[in-house]
C-alpha atoms as a PDB file:
ATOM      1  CA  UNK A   1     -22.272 -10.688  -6.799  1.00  0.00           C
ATOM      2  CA  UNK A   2     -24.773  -7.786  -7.969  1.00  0.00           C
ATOM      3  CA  UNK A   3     -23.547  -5.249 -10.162  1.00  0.00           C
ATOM      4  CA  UNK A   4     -22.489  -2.001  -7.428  1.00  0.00           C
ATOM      5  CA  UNK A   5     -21.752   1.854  -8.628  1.00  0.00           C
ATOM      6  CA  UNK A   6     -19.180   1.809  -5.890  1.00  0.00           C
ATOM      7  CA  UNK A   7     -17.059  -0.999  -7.112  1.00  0.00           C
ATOM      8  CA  UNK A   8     -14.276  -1.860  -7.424  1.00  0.00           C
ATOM      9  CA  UNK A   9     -12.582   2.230  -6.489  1.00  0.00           C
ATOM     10  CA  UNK A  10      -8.820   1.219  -5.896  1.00  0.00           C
ATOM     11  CA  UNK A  11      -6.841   1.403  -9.353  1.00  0.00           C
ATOM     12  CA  UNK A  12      -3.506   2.353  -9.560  1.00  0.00           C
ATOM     13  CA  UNK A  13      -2.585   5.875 -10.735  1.00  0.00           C
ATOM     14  CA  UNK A  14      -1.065   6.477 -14.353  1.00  0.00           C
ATOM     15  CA  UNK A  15       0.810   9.462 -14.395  1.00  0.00           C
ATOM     16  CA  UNK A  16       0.353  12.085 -17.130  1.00  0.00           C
ATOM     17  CA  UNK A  17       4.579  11.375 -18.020  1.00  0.00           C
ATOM     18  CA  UNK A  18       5.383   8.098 -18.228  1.00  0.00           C
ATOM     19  CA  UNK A  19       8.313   6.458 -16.372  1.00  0.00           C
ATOM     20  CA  UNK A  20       9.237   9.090 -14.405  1.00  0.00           C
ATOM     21  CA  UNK A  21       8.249   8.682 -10.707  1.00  0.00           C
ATOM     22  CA  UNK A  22       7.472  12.387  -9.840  1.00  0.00           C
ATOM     23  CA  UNK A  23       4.953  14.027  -6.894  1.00  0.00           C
ATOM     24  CA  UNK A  24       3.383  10.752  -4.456  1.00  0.00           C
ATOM     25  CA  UNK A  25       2.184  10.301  -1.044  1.00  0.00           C
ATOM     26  CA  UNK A  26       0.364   8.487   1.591  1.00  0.00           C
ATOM     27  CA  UNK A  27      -1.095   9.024   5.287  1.00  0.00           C
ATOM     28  CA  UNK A  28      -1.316   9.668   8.705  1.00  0.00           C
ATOM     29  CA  UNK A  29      -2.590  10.675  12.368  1.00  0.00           C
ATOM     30  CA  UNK A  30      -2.786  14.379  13.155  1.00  0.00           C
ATOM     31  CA  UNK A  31      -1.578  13.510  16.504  1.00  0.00           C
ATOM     32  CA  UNK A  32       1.650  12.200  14.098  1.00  0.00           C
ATOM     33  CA  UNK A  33       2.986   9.457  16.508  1.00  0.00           C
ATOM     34  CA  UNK A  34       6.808   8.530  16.065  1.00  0.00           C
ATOM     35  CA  UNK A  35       6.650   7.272  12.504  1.00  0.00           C
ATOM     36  CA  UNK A  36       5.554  10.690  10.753  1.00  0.00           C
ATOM     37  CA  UNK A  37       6.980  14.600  11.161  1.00  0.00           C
ATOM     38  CA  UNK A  38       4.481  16.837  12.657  1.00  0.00           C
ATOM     39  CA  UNK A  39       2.666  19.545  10.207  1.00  0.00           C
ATOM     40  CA  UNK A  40       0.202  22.172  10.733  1.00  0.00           C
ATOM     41  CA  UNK A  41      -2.948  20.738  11.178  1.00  0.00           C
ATOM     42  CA  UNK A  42      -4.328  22.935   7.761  1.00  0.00           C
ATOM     43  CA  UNK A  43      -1.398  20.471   5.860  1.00  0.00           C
ATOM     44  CA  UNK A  44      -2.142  17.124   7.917  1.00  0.00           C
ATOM     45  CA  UNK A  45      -1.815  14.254   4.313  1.00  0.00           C
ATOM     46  CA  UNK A  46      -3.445  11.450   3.069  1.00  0.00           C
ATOM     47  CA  UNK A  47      -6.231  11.543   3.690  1.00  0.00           C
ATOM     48  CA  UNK A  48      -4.858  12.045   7.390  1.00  0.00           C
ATOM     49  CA  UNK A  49      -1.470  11.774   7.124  1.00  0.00           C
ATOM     50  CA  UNK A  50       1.658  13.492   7.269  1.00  0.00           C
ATOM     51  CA  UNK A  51       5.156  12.978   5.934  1.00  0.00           C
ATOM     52  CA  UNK A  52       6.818   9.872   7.106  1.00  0.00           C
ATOM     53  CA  UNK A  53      10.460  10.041   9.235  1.00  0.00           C
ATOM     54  CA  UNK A  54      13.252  10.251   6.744  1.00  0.00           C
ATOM     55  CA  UNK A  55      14.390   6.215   6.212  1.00  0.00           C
ATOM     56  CA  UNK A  56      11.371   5.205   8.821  1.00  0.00           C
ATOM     57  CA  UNK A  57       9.358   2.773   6.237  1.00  0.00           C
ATOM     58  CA  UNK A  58      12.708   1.104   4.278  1.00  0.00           C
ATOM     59  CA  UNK A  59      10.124  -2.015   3.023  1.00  0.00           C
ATOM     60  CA  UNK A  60       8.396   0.489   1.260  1.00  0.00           C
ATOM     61  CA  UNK A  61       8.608   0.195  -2.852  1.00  0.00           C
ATOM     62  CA  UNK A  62       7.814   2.685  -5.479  1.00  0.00           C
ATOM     63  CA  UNK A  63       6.177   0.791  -8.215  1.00  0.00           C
ATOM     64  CA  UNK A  64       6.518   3.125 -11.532  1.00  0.00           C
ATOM     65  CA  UNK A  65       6.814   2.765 -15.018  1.00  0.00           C
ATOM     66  CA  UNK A  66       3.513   2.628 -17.045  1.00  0.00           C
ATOM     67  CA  UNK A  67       1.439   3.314 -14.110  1.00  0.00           C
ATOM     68  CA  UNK A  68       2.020   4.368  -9.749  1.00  0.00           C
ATOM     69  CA  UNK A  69       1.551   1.718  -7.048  1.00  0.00           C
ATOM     70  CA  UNK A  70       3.407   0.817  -3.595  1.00  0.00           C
ATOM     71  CA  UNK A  71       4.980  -2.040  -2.570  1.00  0.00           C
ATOM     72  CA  UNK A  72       6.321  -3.855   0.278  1.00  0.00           C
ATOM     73  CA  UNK A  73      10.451  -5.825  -0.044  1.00  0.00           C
ATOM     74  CA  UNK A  74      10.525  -9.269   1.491  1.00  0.00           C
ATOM     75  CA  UNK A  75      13.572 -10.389   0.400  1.00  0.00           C
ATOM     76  CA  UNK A  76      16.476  -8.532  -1.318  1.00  0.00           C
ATOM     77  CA  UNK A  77      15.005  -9.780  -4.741  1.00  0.00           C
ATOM     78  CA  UNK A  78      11.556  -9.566  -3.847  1.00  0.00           C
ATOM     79  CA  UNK A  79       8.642  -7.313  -3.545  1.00  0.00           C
ATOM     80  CA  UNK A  80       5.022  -7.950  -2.803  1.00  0.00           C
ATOM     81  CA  UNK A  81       2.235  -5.918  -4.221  1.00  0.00           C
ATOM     82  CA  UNK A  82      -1.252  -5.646  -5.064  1.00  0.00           C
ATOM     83  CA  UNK A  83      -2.070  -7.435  -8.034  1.00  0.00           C
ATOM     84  CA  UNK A  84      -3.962  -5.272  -9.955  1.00  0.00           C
ATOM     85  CA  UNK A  85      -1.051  -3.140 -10.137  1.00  0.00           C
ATOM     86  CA  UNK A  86       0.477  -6.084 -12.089  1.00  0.00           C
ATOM     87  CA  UNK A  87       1.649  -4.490 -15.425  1.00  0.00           C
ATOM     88  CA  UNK A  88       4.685  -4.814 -18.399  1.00  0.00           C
ATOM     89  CA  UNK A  89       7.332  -2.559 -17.922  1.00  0.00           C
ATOM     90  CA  UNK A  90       7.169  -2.181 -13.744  1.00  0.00           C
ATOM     91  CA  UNK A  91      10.133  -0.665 -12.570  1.00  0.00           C
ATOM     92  CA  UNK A  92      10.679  -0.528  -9.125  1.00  0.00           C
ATOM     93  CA  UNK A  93      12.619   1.755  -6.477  1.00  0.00           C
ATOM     94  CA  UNK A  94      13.848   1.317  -2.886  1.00  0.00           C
ATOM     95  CA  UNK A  95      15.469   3.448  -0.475  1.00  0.00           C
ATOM     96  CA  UNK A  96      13.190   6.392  -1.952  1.00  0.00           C
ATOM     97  CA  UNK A  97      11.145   8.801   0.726  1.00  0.00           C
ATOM     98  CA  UNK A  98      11.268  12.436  -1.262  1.00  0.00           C
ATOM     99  CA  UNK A  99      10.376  12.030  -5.096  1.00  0.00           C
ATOM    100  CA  UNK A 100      11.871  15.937  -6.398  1.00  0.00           C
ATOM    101  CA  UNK A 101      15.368  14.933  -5.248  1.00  0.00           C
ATOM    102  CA  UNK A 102      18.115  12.316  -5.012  1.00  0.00           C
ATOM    103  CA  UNK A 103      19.099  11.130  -1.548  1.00  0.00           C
ATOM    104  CA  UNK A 104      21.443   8.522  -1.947  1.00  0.00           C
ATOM    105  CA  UNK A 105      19.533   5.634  -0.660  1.00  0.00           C
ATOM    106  CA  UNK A 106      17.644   5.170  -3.902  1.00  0.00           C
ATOM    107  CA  UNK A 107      18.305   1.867  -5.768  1.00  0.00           C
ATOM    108  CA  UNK A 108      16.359   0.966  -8.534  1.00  0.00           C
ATOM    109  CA  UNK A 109      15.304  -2.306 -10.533  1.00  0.00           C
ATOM    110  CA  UNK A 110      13.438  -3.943 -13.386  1.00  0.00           C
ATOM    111  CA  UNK A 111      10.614  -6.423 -12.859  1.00  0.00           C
ATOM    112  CA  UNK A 112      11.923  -9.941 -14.408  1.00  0.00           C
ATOM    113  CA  UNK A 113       8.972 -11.650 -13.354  1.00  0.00           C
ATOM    114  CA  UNK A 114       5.478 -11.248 -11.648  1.00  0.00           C
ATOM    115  CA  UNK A 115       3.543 -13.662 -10.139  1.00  0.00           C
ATOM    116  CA  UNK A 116       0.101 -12.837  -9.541  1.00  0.00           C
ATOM    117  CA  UNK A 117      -1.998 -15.171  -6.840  1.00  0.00           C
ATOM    118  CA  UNK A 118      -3.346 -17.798  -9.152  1.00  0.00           C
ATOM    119  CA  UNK A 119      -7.219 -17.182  -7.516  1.00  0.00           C
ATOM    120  CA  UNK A 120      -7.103 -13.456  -8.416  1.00  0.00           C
ATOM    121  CA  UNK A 121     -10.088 -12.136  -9.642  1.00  0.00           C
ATOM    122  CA  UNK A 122      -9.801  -8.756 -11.201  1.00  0.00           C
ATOM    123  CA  UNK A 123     -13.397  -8.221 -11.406  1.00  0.00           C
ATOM    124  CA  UNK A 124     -14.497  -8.487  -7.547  1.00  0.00           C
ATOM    125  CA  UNK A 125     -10.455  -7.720  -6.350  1.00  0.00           C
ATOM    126  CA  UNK A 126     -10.709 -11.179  -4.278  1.00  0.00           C
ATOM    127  CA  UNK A 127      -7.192 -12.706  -3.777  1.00  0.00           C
ATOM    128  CA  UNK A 128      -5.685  -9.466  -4.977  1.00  0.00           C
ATOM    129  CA  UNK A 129      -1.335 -10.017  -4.399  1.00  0.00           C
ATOM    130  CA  UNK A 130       1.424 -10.852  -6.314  1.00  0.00           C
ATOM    131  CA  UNK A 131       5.377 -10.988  -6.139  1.00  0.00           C
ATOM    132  CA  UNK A 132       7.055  -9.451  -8.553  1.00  0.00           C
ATOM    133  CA  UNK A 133      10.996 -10.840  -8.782  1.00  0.00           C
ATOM    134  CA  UNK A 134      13.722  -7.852  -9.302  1.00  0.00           C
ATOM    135  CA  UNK A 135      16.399  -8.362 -11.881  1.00  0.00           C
ATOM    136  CA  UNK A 136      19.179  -8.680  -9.000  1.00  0.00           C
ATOM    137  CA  UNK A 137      18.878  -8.159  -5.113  1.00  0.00           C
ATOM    138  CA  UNK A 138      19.005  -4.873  -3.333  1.00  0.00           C
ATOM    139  CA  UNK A 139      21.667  -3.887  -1.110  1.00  0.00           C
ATOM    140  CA  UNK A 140      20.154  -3.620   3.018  1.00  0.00           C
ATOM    141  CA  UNK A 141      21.338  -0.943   4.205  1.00  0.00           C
ATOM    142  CA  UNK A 142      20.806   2.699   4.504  1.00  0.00           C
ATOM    143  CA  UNK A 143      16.884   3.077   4.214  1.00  0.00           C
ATOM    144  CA  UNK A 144      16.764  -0.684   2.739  1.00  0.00           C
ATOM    145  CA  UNK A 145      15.339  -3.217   4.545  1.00  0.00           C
ATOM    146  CA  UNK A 146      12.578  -6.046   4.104  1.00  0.00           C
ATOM    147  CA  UNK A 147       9.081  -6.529   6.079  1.00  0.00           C
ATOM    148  CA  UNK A 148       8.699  -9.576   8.232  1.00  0.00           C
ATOM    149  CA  UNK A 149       5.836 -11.867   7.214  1.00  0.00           C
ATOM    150  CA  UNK A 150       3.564 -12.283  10.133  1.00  0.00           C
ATOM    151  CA  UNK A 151       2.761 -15.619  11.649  1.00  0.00           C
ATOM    152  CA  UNK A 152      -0.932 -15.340  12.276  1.00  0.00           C
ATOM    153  CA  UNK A 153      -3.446 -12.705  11.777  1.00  0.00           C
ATOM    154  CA  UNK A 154      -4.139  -9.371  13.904  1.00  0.00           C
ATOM    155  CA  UNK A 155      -6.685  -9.172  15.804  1.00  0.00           C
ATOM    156  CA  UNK A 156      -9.473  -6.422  14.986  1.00  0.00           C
ATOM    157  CA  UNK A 157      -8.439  -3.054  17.012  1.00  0.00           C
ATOM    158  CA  UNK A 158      -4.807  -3.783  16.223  1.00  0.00           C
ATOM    159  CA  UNK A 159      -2.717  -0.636  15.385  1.00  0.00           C
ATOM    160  CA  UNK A 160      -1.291  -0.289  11.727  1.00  0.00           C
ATOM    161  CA  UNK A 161       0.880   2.130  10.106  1.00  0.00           C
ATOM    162  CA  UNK A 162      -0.491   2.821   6.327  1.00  0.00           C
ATOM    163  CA  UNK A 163       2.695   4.055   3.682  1.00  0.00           C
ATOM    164  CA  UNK A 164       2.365   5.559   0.091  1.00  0.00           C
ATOM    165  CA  UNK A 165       2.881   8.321  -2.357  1.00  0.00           C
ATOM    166  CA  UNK A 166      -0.792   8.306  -3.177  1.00  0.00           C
ATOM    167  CA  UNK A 167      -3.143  11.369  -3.408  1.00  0.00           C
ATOM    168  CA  UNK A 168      -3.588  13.643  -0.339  1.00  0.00           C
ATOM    169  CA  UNK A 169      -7.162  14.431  -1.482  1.00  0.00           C
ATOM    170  CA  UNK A 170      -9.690  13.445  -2.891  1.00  0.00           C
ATOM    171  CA  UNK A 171     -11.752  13.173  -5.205  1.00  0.00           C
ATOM    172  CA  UNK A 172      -9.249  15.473  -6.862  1.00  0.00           C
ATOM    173  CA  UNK A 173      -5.532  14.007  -7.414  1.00  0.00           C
ATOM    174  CA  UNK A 174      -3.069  15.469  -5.579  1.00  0.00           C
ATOM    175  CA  UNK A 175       0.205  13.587  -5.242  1.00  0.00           C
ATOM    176  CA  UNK A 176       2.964  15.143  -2.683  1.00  0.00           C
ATOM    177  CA  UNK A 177       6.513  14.155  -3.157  1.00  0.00           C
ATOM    178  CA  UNK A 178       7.397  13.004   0.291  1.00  0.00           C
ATOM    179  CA  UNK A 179       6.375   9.547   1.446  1.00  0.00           C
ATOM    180  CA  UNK A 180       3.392   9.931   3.684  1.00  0.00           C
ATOM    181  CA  UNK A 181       2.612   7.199   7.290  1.00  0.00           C
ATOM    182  CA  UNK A 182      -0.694   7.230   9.035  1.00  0.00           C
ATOM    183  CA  UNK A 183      -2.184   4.999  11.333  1.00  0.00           C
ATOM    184  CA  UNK A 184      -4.920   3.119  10.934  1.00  0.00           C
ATOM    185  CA  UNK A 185      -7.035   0.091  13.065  1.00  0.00           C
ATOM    186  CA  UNK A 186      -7.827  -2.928  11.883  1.00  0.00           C
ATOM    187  CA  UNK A 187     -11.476  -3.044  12.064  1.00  0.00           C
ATOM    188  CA  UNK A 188     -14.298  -5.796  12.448  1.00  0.00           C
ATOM    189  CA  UNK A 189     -15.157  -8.320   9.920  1.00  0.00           C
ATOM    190  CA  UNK A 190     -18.558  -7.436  10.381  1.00  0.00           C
ATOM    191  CA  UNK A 191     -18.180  -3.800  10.064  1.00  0.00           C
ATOM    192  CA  UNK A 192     -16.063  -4.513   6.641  1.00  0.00           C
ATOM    193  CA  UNK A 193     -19.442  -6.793   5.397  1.00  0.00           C
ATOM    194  CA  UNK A 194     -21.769  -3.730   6.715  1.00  0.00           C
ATOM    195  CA  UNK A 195     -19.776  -0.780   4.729  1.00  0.00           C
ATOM    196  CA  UNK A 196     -19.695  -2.900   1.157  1.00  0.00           C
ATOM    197  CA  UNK A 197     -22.693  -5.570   1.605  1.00  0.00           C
ATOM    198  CA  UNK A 198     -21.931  -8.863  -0.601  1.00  0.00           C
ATOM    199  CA  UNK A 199     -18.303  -7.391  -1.506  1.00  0.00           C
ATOM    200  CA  UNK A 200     -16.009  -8.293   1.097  1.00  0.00           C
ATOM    201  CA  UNK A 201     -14.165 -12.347   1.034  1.00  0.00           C
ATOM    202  CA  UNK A 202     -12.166 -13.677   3.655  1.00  0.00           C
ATOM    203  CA  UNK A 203      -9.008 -12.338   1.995  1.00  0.00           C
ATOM    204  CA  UNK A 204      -9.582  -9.068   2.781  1.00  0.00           C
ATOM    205  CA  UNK A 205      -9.519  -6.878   5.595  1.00  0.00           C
ATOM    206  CA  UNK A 206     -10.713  -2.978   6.769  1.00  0.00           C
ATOM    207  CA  UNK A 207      -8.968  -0.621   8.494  1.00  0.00           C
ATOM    208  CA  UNK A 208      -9.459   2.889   9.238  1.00  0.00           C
ATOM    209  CA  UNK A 209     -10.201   5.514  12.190  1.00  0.00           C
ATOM    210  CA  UNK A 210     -13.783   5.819  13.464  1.00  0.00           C
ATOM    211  CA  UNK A 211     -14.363  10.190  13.417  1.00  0.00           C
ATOM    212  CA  UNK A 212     -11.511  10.662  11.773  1.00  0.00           C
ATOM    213  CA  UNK A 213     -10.768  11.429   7.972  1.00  0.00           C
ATOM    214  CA  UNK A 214      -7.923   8.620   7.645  1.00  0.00           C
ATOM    215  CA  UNK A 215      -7.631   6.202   4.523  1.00  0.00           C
ATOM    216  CA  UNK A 216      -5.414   4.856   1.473  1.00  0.00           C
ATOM    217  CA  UNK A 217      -5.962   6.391  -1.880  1.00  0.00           C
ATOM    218  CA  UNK A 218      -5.436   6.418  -5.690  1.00  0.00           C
ATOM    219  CA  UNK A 219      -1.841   5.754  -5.785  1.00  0.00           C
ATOM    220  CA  UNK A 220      -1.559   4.242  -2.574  1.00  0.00           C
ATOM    221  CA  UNK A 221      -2.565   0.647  -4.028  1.00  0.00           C
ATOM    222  CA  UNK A 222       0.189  -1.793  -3.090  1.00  0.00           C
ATOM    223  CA  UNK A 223       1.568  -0.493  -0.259  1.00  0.00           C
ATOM    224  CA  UNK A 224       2.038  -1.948   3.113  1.00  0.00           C
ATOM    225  CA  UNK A 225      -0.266  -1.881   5.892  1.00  0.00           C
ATOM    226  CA  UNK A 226       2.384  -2.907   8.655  1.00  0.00           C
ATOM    227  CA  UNK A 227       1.403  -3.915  12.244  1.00  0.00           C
ATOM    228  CA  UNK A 228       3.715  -4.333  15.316  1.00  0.00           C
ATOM    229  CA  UNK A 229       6.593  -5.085  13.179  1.00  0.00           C
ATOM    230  CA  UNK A 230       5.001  -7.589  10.336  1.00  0.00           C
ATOM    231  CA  UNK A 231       2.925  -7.283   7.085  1.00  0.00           C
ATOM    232  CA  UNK A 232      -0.856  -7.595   7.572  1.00  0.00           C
ATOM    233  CA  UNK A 233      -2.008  -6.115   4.554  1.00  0.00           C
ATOM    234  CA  UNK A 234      -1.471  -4.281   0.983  1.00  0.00           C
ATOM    235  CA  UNK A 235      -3.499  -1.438  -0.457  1.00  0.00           C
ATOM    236  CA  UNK A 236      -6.255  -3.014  -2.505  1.00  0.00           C
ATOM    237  CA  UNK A 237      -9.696  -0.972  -2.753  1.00  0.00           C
ATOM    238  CA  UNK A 238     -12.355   1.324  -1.352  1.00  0.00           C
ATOM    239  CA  UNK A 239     -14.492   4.511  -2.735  1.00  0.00           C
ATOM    240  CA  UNK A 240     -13.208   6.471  -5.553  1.00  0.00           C
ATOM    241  CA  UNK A 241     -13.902   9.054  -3.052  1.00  0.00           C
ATOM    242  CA  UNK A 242     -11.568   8.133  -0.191  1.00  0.00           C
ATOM    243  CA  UNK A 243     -11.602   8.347   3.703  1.00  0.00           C
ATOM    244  CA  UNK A 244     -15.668   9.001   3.447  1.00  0.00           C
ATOM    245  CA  UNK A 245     -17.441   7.981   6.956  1.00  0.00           C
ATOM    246  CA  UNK A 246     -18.469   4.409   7.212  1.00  0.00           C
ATOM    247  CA  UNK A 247     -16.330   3.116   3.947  1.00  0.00           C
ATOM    248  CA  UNK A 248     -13.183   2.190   5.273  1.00  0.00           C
ATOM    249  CA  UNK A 249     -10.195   1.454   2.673  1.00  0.00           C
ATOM    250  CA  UNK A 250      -9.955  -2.476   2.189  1.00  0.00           C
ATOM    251  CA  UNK A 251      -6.550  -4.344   2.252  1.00  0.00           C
ATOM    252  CA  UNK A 252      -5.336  -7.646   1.034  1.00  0.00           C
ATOM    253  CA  UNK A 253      -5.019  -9.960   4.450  1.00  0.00           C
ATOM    254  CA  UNK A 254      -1.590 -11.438   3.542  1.00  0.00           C
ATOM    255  CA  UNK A 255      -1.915 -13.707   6.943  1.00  0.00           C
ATOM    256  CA  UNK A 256      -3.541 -15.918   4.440  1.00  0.00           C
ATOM    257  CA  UNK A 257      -0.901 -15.916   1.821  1.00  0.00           C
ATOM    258  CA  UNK A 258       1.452 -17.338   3.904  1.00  0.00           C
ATOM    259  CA  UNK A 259       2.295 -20.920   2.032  1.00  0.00           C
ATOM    260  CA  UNK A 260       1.997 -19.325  -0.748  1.00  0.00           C
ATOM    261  CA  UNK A 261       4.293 -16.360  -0.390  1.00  0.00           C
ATOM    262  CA  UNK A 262       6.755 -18.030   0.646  1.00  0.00           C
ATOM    263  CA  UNK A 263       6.393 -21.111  -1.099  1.00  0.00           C
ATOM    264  CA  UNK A 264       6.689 -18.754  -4.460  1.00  0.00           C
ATOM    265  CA  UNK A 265       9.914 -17.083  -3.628  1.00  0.00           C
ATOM    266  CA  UNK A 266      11.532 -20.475  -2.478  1.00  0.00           C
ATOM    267  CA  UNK A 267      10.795 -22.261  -5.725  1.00  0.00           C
ATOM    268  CA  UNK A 268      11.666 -19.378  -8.256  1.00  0.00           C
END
C-alpha cells in the first residue's frame, strides 16, 4: 500500500494520569432512540451521541491502565477488543456507565493473557482483534452481561448501536464521564473502498450516517458496534479528525473471526 497522511487515525487514548479511568464517552442519534437519554440538541455526544440508558450496554468494557480503549465481554472471563489497544498492564472494568462515581455494578479485573489475531498487522490495522483473558470470571448480573457472537454477517444498511467513553469532539479531546450509544449503518463495501482508496481489506467494515455528524473517536477504539442483538464489529480506525463527511469510522468485521474467536477461548 502507498504511504497516506490520513493513515492509520484510530489509536487508543493515554490519559494524562495513569491507571485511573476518569472522564470517557461515546455516541449517538439526536433523535436518541431507546438505547440513549435525550439531551439538548446544543449537548447531543460523540460525535452524535448522547448518554447511554443506565445498565443498557452491560457487554461494554472499560479498557484502562497504561492507556483508554473499549471492549466488548463474551464470556464471564473474556473480553474482545481491538488489537492495537493490546498493551502490559490492561486492567479492565465491567458494570461501569458513569466514570466520577461508584454505582455498584462495577467489577474490575487484571488482564492474564492477550491474544492478539495472529494476521494482525499494526501498520495497515488489517485483522485488528484480540481476546484478552481476565484473571477470574465476572459475576452476570446487574449491568453484566456478555454479547452474542453473530452467525453471519449484516447486511449493508443494517442498524448498529456504537458504545464508548471516547472524545465528544474533535479534533480537540474531550472525554465525558457517562457512557455514550449512537447509531450508526453499516455501509457499502464500495463506499468503504471509495472514502480510503487502497486501505480497506475484507476484515473491515464502515458504518456511519449519511448528513449527519455521527462516528467513533479517540478513545472509542475497542468498543462494540452491536447489531440486532450480536457483535458485528469493534472500534478500529478512521480520520484523526472524526465524523468528517465522506470518511466514515472503520470497524473490525468480527463475522469473520468466528473459528477463531471461539476456537481461542475454548482451547485456553
Amino acid at each position: 500500500m502507498s504511504p497516506n497522511p490520513f493513515f492509520p487515525f484510530f489509536h487508543p487514548f493515554f490519559p494524562n494520569v495513569p491507571n485511573v479511568p476518569t472522564g470517557a464517552t461515546s455516541l449517538q442519534d439526536p433523535e436518541c432512540p431507546s438505547g440513549c437519554v435525550p439531551e439538548e440538541r446544543e449537548q447531543i455526544r460523540v460525535i452524535g451521541g448522547s448518554p447511554c440508558l443506565p445498565q443498557s450496554q452491560p457487554w461494554q468494557a472499560l479498557l484502562y491502565g497504561p492507556l483508554r480503549c473499549g471492549g466488548v465481554l463474551l464470556r464471564p472471563q473474556w473480553v474482545l477488543t481491538a488489537a492495537h489497544c493490546v498493551r502490559r498492564g490492561l486492567r479492565v472494568r465491567l458494570g461501569e456507565d458513569d466514570l466520577t462515581r461508584r454505582e455498584g455494578s462495577e467489577q474490575d479485573r487484571r488482564v492474564t493473557q492477550a491474544v492478539t489475531h495472529p494476521s494482525f498487522d499494526p501498520g495497515t490495522l488489517d485483522n485488528d482483534v484480540a481476546l484478552l483473558r481476565l484473571d477470574r470470571p465476572v459475576t452476570f448480573g446487574r449491568g453484566v452481561r456478555a454479547l452474542a457472537l453473530p452467525r453471519s454477517c449484516a447486511p449493508a444498511g443494517t442498524t448498529c448501536l456504537l458504545s464508548g467513553w471516547g472524545t465528544v469532539t474533535t479534533p480537540q479531546v474531550n472525554l465525558p464521564s457517562r457512557l455514550i450509544c449512537a447509531y450508526v449503518q453499516l455501509l457499502p463495501d464500495e463506499t468503504c473502498r471509495r472514502a480510503y482508496p487502497q486501505r480497506i481489506t475484507p476484515s473491515m467494515v464502515c458504518a456511519g450516517v449519511r448528513n449527519r455528524r455521527v462516528d467513533s473517536c479517540q478513545g472509542d477504539s475497542g468498543g462494540p458496534l452491536s447489531c440486532n442483538g450480536t457483535l458485528q464489529g469493534v472500534v478500529s480506525w478512521g480520520l484523526q479528525t472524526c465524523a468528517l463527511p465522506g470518511h466514515p469510522g472503520v470497524y473490525t468485521r468480527i463475522c469473520r473471526f468466528l473459528t477463531w474467536i471461539r476456537d481461542t477461548m475454548d482451547r485456553r
